[in-house]
Protein backbone atom coordinates (compact mmCIF):
# COMPACT_ATOMS: atom_id res chain seq x y z
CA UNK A 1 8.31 27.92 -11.62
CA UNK A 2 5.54 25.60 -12.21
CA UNK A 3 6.73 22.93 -10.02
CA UNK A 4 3.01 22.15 -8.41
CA UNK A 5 1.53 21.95 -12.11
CA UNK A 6 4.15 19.51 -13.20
CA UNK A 7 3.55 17.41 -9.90
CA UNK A 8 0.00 17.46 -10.52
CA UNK A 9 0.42 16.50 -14.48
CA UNK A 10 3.12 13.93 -13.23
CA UNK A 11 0.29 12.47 -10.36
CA UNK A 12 -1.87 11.92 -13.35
CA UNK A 13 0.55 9.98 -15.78
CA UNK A 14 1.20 7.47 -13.11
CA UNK A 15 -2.14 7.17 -11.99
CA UNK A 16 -2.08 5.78 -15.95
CA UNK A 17 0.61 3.32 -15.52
CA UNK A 18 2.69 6.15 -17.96
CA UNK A 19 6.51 6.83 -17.77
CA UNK A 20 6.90 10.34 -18.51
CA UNK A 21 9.79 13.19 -19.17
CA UNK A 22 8.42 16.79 -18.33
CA UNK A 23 10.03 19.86 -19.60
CA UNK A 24 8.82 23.36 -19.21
CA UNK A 25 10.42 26.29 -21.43
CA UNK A 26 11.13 29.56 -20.80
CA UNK A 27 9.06 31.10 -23.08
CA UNK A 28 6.94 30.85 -25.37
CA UNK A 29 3.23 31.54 -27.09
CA UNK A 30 0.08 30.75 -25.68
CA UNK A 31 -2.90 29.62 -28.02
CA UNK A 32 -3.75 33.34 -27.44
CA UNK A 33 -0.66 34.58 -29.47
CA UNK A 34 0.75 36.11 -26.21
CA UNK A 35 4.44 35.49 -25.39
CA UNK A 36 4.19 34.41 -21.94
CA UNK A 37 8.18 34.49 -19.66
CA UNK A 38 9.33 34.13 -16.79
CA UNK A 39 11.07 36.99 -15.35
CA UNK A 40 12.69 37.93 -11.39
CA UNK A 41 9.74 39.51 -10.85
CA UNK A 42 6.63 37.47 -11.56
CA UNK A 43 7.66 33.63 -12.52
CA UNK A 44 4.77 32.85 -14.99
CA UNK A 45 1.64 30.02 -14.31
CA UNK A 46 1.46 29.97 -18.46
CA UNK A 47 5.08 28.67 -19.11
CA UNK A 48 5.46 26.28 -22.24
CA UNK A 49 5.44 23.21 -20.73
CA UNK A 50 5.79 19.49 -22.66
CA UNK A 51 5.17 16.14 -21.43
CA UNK A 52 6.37 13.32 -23.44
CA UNK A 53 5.98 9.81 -23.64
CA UNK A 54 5.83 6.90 -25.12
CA UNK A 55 2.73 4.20 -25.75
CA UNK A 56 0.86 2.41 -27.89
CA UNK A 57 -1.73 3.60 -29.99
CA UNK A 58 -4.42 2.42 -28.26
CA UNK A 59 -3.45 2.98 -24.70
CA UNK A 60 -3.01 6.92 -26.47
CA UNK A 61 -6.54 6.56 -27.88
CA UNK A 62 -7.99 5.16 -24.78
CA UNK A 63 -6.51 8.47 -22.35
CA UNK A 64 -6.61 11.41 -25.02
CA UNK A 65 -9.96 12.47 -23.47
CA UNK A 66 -8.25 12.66 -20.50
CA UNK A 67 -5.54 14.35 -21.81
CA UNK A 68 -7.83 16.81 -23.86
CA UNK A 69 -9.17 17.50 -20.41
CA UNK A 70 -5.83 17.95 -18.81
CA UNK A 71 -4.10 20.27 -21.99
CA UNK A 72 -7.37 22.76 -21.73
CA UNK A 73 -6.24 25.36 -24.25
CA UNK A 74 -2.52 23.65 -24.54
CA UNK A 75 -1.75 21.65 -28.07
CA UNK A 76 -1.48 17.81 -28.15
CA UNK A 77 0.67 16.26 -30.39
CA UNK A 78 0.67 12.55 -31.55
CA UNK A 79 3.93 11.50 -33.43
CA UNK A 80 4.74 7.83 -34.17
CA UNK A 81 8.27 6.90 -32.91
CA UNK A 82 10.36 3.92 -33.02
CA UNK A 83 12.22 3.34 -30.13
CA UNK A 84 15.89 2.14 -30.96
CA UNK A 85 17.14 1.01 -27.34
CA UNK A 86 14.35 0.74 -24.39
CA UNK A 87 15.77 2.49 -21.50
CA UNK A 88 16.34 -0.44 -18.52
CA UNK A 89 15.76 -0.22 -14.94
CA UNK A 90 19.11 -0.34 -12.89
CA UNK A 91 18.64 -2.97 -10.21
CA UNK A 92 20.45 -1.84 -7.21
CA UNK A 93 23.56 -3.32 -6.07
CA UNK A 94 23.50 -5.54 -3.50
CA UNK A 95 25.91 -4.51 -0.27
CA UNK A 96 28.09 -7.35 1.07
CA UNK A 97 28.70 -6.47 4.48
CA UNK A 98 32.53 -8.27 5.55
CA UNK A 99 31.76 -10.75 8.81
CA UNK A 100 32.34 -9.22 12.18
């Protein structure tokens, strides 16, 4: 669907040092008040699509012209949050190889 424009959203958020979940619907309505789908037949450019993530409020205020830039005619929504358990990085397991 719109693998490339997640990619390129995704390029973006780590070029920003951001962790980021991407999600794109299935339909939904554009700021134009036209339900936009996906079907067999055409798969849609103008797919709901929500990025979220999670940052203080200045490193928020310091990108939201970039991500003005990025949204175009897309909403932006700024929530507070409190984060009950931080997700941790796995560290990967080390292999013990038996002696030869």
């Amino acid at each position: 669907m719109g693998f490339p424009r997640i990619q390129a959203l995704s390029t973006s958020f780590l070029s920003w040092g951001l962790r980021r979940n991407c999600r794109e619907g299935i339909a939904g309505f554009g700021a134009d008040h036209h339900m936009h789908s996906a079907s067999f037949v055409e798969i849609s450019d103008h797919l709901p699509l929500k990025i979220e993530f999670i940052e203080s409020r200045e490193k928020v205020d310091e990108l939201l012209g970039k991500l003005e830039e990025l949204a175009g005619t897309g909403m932006i929504e700024i929530q507070e949050t409190t984060v009950a358990k931080a997700a941790q990085v796995s560290k990967p397991k080390k292999t013990v190889l038996p002696p030869i």
